[in-house]
Protein backbone atom coordinates (compact mmCIF):
# COMPACT_ATOMS: atom_id res chain seq x y z
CA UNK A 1 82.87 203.33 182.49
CA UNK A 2 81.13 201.51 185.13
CA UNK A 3 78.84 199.08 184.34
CA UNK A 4 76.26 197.26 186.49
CA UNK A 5 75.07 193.90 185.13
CA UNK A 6 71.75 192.28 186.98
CA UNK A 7 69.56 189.61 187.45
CA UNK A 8 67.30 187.71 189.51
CA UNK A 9 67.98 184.02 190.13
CA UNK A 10 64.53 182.43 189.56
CA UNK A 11 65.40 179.90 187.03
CA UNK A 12 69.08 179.26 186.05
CA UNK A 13 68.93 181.31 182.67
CA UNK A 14 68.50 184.82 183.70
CA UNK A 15 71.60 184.57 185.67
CA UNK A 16 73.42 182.63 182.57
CA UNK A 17 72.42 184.96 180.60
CA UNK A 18 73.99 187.75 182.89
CA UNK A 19 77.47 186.00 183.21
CA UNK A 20 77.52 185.50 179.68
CA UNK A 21 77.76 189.04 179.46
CA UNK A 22 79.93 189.34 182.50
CA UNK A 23 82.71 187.38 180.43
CA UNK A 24 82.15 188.95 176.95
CA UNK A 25 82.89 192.25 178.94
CA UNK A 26 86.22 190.94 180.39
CA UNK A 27 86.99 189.31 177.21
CA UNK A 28 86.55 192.58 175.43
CA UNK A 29 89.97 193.66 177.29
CA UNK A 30 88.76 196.95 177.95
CA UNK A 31 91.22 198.87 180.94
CA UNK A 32 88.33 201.40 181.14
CA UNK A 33 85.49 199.10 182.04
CA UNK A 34 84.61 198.80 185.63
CA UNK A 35 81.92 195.35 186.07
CA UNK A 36 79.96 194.69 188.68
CA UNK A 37 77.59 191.30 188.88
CA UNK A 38 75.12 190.60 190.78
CA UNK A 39 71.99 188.95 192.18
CA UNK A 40 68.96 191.51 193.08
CA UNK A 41 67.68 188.90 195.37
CA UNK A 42 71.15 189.39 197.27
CA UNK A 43 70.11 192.91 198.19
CA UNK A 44 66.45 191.79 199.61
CA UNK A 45 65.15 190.58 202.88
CA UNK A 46 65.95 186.61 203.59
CA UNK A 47 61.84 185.81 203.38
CA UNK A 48 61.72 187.74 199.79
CA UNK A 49 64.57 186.01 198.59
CA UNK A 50 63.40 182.47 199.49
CA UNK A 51 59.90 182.89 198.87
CA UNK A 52 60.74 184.48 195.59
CA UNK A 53 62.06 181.44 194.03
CA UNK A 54 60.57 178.68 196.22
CA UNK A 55 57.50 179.76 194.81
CA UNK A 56 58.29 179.86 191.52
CA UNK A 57 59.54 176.47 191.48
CA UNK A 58 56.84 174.97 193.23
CA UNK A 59 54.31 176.61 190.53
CA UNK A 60 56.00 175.04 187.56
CA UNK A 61 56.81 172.46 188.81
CA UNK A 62 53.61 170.70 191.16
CA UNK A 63 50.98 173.47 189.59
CA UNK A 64 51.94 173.88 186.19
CA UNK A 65 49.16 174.85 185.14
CA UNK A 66 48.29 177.56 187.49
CA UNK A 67 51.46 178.74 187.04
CA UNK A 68 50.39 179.56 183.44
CA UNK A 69 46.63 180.84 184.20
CA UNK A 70 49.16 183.82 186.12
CA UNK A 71 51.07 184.09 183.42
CA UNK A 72 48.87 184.78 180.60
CA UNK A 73 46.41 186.61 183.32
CA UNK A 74 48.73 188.92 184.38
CA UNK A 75 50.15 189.35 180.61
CA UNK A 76 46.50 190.90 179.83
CA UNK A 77 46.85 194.54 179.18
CA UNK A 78 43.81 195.32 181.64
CA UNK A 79 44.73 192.68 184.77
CA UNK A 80 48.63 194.69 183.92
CA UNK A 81 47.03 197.93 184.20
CA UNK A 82 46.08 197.62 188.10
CA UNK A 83 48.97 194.52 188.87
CA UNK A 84 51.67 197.08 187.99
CA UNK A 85 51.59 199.20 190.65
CA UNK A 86 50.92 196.86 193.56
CA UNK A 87 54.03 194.92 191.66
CA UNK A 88 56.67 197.68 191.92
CA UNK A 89 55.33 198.61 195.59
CA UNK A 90 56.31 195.03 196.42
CA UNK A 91 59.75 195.43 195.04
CA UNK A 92 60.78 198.46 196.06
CA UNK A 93 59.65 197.45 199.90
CA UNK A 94 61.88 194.58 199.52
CA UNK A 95 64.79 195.53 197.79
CA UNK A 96 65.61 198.62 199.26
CA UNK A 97 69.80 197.40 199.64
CA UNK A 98 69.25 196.98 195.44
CA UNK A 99 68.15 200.67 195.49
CA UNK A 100 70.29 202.20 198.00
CA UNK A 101 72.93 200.41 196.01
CA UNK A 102 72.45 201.65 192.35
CA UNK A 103 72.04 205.25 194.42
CA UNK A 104 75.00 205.18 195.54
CA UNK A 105 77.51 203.52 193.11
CA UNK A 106 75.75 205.29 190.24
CA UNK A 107 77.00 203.17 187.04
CA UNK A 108 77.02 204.67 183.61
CA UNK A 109 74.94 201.66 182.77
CA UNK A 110 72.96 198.96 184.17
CA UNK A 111 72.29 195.69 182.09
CA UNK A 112 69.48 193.40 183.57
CA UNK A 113 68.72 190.13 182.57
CA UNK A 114 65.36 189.85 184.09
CA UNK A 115 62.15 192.04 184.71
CA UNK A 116 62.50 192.83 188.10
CA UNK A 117 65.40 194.67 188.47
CA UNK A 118 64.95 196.55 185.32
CA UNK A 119 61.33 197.54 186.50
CA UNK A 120 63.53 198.98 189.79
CA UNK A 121 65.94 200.95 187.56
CA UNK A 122 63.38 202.43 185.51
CA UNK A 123 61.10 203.49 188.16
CA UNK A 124 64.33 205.24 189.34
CA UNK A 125 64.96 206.96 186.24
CA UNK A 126 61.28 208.12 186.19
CA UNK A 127 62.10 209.94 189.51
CA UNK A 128 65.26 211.54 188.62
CA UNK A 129 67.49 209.41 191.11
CA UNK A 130 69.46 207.14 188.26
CA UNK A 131 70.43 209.11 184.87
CA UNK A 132 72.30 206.25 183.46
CA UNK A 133 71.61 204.18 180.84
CA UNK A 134 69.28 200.86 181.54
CA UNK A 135 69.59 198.01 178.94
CA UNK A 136 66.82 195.67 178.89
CA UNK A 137 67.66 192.09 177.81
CA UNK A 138 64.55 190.17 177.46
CA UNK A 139 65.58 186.35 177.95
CA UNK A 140 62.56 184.46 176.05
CA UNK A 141 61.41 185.14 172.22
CA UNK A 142 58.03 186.90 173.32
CA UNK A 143 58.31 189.07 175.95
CA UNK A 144 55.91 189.77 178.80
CA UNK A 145 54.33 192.60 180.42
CA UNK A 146 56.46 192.69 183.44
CA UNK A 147 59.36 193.37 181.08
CA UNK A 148 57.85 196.51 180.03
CA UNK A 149 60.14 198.67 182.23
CA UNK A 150 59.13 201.74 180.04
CA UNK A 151 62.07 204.56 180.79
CA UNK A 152 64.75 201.48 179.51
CA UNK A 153 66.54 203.05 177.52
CA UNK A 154 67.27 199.86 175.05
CA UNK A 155 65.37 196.43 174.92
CA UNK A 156 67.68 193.81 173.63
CA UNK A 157 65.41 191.09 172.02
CA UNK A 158 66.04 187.74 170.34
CA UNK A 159 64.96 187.53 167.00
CA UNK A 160 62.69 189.39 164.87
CA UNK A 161 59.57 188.15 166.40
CA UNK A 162 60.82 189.68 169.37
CA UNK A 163 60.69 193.14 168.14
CA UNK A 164 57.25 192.63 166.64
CA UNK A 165 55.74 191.64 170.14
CA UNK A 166 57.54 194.68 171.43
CA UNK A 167 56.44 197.37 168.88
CA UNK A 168 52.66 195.29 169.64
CA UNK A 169 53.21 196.40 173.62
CA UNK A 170 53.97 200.40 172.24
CA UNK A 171 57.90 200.26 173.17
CA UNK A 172 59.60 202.55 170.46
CA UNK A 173 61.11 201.01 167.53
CA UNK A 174 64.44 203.22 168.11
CA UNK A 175 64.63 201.52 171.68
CA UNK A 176 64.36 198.14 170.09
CA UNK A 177 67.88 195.78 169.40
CA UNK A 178 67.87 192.15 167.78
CA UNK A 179 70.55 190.95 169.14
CA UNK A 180 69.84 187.21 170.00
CA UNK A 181 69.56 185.82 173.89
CA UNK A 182 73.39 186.17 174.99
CA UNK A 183 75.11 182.52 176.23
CA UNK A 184 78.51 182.23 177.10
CA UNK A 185 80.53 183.43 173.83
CA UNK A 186 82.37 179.27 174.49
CA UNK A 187 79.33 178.41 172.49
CA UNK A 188 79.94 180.01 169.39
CA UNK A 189 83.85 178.18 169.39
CA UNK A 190 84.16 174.88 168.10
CA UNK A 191 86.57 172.20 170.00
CA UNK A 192 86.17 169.24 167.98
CA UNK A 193 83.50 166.80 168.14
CA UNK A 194 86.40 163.98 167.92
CA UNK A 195 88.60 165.32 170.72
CA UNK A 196 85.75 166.15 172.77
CA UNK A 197 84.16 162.95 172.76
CA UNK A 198 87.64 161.40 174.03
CA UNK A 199 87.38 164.13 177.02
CA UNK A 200 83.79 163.18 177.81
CA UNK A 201 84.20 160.02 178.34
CA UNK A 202 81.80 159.67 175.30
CA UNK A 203 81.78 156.46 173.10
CA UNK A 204 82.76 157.03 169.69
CA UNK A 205 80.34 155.99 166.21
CA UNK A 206 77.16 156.56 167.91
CA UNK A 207 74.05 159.00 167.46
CA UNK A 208 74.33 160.91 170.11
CA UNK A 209 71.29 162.44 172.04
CA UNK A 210 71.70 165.02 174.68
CA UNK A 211 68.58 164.97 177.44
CA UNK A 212 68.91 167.89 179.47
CA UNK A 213 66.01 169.65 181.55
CA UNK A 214 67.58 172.67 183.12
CA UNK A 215 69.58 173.62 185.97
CA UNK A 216 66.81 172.23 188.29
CA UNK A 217 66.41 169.03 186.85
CA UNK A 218 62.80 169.30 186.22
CA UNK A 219 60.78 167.44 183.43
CA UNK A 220 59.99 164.02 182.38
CA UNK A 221 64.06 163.00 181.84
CA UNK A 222 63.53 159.59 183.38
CA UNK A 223 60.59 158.86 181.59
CA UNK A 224 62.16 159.26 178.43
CA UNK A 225 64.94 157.59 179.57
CA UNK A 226 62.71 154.50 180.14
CA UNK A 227 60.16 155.18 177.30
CA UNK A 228 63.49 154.68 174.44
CA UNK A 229 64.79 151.27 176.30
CA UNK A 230 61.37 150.30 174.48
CA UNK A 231 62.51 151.15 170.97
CA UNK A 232 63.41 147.79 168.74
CA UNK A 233 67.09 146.95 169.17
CA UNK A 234 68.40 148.21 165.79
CA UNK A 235 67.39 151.74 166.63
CA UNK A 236 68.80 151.36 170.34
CA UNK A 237 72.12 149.83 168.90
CA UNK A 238 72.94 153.17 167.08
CA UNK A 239 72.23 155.37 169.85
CA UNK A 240 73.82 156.61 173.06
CA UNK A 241 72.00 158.86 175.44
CA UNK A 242 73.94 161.61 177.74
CA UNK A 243 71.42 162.88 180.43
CA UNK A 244 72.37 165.87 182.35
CA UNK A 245 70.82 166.01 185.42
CA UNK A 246 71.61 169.77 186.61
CA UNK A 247 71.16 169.73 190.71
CA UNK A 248 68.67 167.23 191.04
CA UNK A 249 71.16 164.17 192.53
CA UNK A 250 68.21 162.23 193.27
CA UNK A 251 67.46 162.11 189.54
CA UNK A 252 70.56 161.84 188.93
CA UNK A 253 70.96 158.61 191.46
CA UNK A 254 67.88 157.19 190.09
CA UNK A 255 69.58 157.38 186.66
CA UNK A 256 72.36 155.55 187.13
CA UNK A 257 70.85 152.92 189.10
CA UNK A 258 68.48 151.99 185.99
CA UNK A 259 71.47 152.68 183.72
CA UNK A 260 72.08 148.58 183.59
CA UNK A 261 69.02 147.18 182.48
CA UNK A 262 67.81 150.12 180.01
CA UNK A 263 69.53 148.00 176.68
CA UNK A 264 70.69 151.07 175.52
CA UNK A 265 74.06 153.08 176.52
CA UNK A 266 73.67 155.82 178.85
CA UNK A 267 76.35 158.42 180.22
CA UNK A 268 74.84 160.17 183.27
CA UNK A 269 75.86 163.67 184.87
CA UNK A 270 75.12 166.19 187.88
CA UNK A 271 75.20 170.52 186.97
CA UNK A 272 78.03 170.55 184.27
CA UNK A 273 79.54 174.15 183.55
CA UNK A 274 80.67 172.71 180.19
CA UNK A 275 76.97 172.15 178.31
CA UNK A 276 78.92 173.62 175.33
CA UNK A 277 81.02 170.66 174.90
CA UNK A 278 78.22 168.11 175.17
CA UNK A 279 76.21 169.95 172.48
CA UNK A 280 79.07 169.60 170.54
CA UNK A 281 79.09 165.93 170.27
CA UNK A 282 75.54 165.62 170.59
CA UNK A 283 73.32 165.26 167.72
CA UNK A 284 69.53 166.25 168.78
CA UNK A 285 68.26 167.50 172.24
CA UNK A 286 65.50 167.08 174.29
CA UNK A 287 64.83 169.66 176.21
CA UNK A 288 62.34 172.02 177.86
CA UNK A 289 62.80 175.34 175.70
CA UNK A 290 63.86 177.72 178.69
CA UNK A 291 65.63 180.93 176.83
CA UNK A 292 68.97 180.08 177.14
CA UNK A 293 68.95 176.73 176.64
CA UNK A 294 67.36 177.13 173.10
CA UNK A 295 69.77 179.97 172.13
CA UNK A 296 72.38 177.47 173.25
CA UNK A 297 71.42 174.38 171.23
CA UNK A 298 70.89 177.34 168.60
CA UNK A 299 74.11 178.77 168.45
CA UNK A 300 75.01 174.61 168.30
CA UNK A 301 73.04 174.58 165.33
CA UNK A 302 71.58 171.43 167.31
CA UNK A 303 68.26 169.97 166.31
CA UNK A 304 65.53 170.19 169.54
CA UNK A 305 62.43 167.81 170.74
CA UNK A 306 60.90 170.03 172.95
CA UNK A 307 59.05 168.09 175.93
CA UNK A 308 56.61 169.34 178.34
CA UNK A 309 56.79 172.99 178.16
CA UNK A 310 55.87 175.35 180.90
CA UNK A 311 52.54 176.75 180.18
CA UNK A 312 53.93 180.50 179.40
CA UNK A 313 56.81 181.56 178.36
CA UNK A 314 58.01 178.07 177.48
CA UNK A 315 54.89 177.18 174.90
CA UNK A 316 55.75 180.38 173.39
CA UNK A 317 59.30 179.54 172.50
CA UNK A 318 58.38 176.44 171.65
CA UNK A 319 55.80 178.10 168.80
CA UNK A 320 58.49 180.07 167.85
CA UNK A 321 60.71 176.76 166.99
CA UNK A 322 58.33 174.03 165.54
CA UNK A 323 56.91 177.58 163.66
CA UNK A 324 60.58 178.31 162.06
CA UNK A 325 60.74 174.15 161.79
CA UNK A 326 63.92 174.47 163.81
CA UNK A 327 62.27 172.06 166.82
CA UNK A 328 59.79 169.38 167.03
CA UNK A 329 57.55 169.30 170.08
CA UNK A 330 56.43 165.65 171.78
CA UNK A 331 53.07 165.56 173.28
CA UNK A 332 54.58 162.64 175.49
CA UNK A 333 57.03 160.78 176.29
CA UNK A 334 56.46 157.96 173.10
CA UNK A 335 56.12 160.22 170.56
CA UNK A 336 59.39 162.17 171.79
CA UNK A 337 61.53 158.88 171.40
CA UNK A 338 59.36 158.49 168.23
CA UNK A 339 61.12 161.26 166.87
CA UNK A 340 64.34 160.40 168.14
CA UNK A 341 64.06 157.50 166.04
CA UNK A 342 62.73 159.19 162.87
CA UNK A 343 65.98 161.52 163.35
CA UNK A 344 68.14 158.08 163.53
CA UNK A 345 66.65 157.16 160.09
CA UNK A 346 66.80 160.47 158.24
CA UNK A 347 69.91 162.13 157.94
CA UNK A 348 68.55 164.21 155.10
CA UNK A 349 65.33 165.57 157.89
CA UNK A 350 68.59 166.33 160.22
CA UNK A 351 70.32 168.26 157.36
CA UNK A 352 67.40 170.21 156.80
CA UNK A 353 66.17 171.51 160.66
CA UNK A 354 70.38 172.43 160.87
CA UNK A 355 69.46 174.35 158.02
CA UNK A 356 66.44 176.09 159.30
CA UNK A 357 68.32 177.10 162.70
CA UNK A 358 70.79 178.98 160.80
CA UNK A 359 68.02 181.80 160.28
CA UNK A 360 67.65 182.10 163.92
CA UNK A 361 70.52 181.82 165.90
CA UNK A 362 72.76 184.31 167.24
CA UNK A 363 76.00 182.62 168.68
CA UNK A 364 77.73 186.15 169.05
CA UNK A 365 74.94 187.33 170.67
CA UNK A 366 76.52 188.26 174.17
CA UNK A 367 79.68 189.91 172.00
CA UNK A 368 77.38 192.15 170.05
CA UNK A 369 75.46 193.16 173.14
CA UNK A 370 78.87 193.98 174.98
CA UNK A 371 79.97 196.27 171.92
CA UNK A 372 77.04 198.26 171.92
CA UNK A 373 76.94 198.46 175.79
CA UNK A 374 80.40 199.93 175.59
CA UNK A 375 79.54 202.59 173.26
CA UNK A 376 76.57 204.22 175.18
């Protein structure tokens, strides 16, 4: 069985998402299964591929706000009407290698982790030149209409909500999974807070909270950072902050080089490939809510402030949390450290959002997908 997994590296989730499944697959032990991974924008011109996620970046993160008039513009069943075609023009001129490749290695299935390629396959399978199977795994809790790659033959969603947004957009309940947002399947193992800690280079007896913002390194991290040197000392005494920068080592410079006169400890990192271990001795993020970080800290059963969310896709998983009263969101940078500090002084508001996030996480997620995958 040969199976094509997919993606499109504009933000680092869609690919996590895809390696996730990637290693379930090879974990699975299967002799029969044949895997191939990769990157669509690999298999486009140099000026796509560049341009593709330069300007993404430079949307959310210098125009936010434009970023999310497109968004919800383009998400409007009319605007979608007349965008779609001009969209899958565009992609087909500029990922003819993608094409000529699914043409000629023909899988049995294709699993994409993002809109674009699956839009590609589909159109494809509308013209007779791919009859495999095309899985659909929508990354975020409400989908969008670029995911609407209509001759997939599965969508994979996230939680329940997900498959009501996707019956609302007219995809048919038979093609519609719950299976959660897949992350590696380390995240659903426990190591040991205690022996992890040691590892980490963590201090012991504190109240750990875990500020990450991506693989990019975007949001308000050192603002925060500065905002809870601020809080009165008996608050600061019981806590000790772990910032992971991802690839931003200017952030991460400018970190460390405050780190001595914050009056509160702080453990500073670069891109870390083992998040799973510093959830697990974390107690509460703050975080943006990308996908795959939430169904992370979810399968973590870890408490989330959510802080500036993209306009998009990111204020609609962060509705999704504070609605299920699995997250908090912070207008700002005070009243996120305000809530840090309510979480320091509750225990019992701590036992009860670990509670809540029970009912929507999905730690076997990228298993599960890989089971049903292999019995197409």
């Amino acid at each position: 069985m040969r199976i094509l997994i997919t993606y499109a590296y504009a933000g680092v989730g869609h690919k996590k998402a895809a390696l996730a499944i990637e290693k379930a697959l090879v974990q699975s032990g299967d002799p029969g299964l044949e895997v191939k991974n990769i990157d669509i924008l690999d298999y486009t011109n140099d000026f796509f591929k560049a341009s593709y996620t330069g300007v993404y970046l430079f949307l959310i993160n210098k125009t936010p706000t434009l970023w999310g008039l497109f968004y919800y513009l383009l998400d409007a069943r009319p605007v979608d009407f007349f965008m779609a075609p001009v969209r899958r023009f565009i992609h087909r001129l500029n990922c003819k290698k993608f094409i000529e490749l699914v043409r000629s290695e023909n899988p049995d299935v294709v699993v994409s982790t993002h809109f674009m390629p699956s839009e590609i396959v589909s159109g494809l399978k509308e013209r007779g030149e791919f009859r495999g199977k095309l899985v659909n795994v929508v990354t975020d809790f409400i989908s969008h209409s670029f995911w609407m790659a209509r001759s997939s033959d599965y969508f994979i969603g996230a939680i329940q909500r997900t498959k009501k947004d996707l019956l609302s957009r007219a995809v048919p309940e038979e093609k519609i999974r719950i299976m959660g947002i897949p992350c590696d399947p380390v995240f659903s193992v426990s190591k040991g807070r205690e022996n992890l800690t040691k590892q980490l280079g963590i201090e012991p007896g504190f109240f750990n909270v875990l500020i990450m913002s991506g693989g990019f390194g975007t949001g308000p991290m050192e603002e925060i950072v500065a905002e809870i040197s601020n809080l009165d000392p008996e608050t600061r005494g019981k806590l000790q902050l772990i910032a992971i920068c991802g690839k931003n080592e200017f952030l991460l410079h400018k970190l460390n080089k405050a780190a001595q006169g914050l009056g509160v400890k702080l453990k500073t990192f670069g891109y870390m490939n083992n998040v799973d271990e510093f959830m697990e001795v974390s107690d509460i993020i703050v975080t943006k809510p990308g996908g795959l970080t939430i169904s992370e800290a979810l399968s973590k059963t870890l408490p989330m402030i959510i802080v500036q969310p993209i306009l998009g896709q990111e204020t609609r998983n962060c509705n999704i949390l504070t609605g299920y009263g699995t997250a908090v969101r912070a207008r700002n940078t005070q009243e996120a450290c305000g809530y840090i500090e309510e979480f320091v002084s509750s225990p019992e508001r701590m036992i009860g959002v670990r509670t809540r996030i029970k009912l929507l996480r999905y730690p076997d997620a990228a298993k599960n997908i890989v089971e049903f995958v292999r019995k197409l």
